[in-house]
Protein backbone atom coordinates (compact mmCIF):
# COMPACT_ATOMS: atom_id res chain seq x y z
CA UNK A 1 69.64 -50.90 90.53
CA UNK A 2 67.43 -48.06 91.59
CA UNK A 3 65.71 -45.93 90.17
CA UNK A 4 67.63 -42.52 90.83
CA UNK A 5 70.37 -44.08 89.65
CA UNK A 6 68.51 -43.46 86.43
CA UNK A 7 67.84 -40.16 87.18
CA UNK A 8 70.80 -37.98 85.99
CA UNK A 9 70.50 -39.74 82.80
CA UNK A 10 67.14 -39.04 81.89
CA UNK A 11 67.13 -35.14 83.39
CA UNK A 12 70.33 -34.90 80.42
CA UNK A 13 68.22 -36.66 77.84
CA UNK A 14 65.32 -33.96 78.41
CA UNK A 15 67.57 -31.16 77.86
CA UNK A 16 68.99 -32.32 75.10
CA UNK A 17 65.82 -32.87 73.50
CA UNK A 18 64.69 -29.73 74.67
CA UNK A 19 67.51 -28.02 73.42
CA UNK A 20 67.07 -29.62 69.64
CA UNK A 21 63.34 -28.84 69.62
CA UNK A 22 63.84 -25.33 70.22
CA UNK A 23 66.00 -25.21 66.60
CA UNK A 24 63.70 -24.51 63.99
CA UNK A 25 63.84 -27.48 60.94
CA UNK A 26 63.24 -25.06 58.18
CA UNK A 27 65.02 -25.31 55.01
CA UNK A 28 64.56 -23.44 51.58
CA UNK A 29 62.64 -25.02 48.90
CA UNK A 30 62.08 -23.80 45.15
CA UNK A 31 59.12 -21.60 44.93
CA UNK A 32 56.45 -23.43 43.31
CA UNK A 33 54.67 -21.00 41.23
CA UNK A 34 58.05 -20.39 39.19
CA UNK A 35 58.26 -23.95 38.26
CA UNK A 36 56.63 -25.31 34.75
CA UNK A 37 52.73 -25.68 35.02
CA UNK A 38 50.94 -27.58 33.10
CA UNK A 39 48.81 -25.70 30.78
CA UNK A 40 45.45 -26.31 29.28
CA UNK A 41 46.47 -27.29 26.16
CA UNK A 42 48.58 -30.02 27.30
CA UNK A 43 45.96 -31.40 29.24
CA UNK A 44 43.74 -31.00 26.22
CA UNK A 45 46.38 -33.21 24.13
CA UNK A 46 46.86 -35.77 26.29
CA UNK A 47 42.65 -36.32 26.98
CA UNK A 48 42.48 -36.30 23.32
CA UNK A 49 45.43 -38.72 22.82
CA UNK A 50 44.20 -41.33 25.46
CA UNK A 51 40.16 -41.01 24.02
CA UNK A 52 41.77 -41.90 20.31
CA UNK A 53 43.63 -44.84 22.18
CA UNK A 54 40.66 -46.09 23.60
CA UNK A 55 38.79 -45.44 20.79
CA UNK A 56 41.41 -47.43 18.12
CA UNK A 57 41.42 -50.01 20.79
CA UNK A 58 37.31 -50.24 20.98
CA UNK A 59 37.47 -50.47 16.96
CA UNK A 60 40.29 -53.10 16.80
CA UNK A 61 37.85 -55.51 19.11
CA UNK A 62 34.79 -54.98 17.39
CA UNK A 63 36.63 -56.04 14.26
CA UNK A 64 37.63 -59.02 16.42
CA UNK A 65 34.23 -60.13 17.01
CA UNK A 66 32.43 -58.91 13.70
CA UNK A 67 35.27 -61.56 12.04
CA UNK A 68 34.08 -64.33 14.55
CA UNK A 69 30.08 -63.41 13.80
CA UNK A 70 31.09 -64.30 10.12
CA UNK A 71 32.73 -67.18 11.11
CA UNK A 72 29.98 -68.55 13.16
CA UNK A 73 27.38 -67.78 10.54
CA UNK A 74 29.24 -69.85 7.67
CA UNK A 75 29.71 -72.65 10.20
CA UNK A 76 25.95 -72.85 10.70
CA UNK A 77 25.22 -72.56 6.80
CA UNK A 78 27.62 -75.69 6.30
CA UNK A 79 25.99 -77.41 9.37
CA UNK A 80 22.50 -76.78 7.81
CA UNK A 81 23.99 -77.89 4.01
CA UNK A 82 25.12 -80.82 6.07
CA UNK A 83 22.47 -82.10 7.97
CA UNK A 84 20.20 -81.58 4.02
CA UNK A 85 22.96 -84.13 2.58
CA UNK A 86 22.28 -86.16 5.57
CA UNK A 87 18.20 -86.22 5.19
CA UNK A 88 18.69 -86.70 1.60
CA UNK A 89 20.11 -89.71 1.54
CA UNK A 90 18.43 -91.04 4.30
CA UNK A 91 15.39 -90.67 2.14
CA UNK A 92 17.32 -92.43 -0.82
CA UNK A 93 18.08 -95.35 1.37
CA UNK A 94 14.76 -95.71 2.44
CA UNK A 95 13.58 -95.91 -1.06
CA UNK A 96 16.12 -98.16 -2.06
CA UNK A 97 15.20 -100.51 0.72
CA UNK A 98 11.12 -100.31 0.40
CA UNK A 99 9.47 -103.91 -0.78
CA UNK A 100 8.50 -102.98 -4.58
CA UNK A 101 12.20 -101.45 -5.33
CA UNK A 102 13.35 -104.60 -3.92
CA UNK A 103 10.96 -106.94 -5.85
CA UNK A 104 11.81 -105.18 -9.28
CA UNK A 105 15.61 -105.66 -8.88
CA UNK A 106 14.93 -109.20 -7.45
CA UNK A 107 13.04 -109.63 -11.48
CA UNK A 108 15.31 -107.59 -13.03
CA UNK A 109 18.00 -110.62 -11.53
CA UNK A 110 16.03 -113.23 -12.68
CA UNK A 111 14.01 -114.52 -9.72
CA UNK A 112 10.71 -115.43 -9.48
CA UNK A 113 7.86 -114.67 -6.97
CA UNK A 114 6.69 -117.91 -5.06
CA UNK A 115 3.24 -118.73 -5.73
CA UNK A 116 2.77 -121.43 -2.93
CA UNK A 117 4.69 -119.57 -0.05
CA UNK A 118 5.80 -121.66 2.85
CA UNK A 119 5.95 -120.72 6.05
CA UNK A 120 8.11 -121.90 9.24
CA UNK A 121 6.15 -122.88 12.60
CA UNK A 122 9.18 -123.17 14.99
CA UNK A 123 7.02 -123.12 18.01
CA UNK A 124 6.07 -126.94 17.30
CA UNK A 125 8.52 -129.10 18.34
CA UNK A 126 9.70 -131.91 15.97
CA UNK A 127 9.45 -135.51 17.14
């Protein structure tokens, strides 16, 4: 198929074309300045509306984490009563367990120091 076969075809398509841009595409809108604007007092309102939001909302998470500072603090004072508990009877066990406390309730039982200790050689071997 050739080329000016084509031809008619696209010469109609151009005028048509032609013939459509030629047509203005106006159409009637509202005019805008008769519409509602938005006055300054509205826009007043609504800053002031969305600063308290943000403000309530600023508040409400400070709260948050002034609760959780409190929280945390009494945790560490119970750590630090802890860990006092802890040391103090550590100390009392060491006291219990020290030779002279040991030697009194070993009298107050009813034994008796040795005056000839003996002592164990197991390095020599036994014949």
């Amino acid at each position: 198929m050739a080329m000016t076969a084509l031809a008619p075809a696209i010469s109609k398509t151009k005028t048509r074309v032609a013939q459509k841009s030629t047509r203005a595409a106006l159409r009637i809108v509202a005019d805008a300045s008769a519409g509602k604007q938005a006055d300054r007092r509205f826009f007043a309102l609504f800053i002031t509306a969305l600063g308290s939001v943000f403000l309530l909302a600023l508040l409400f998470i400070n709260t948050l984490l002034a609760q959780d500072a409190f929280e945390l603090s009494k945790l560490q004072a119970d750590l630090k009563l802890s860990s006092d508990q802890y040391e103090a009877i550590s100390l009392e066990i060491e006291r219990l367990s020290s030779p002279a406390v040991l030697a009194q309730e070993a009298q107050n039982l009813g034994m008796n120091p040795s005056l000839t200790p003996t002592f164990l050689n197991l390095d020599v071997p036994r014949g």
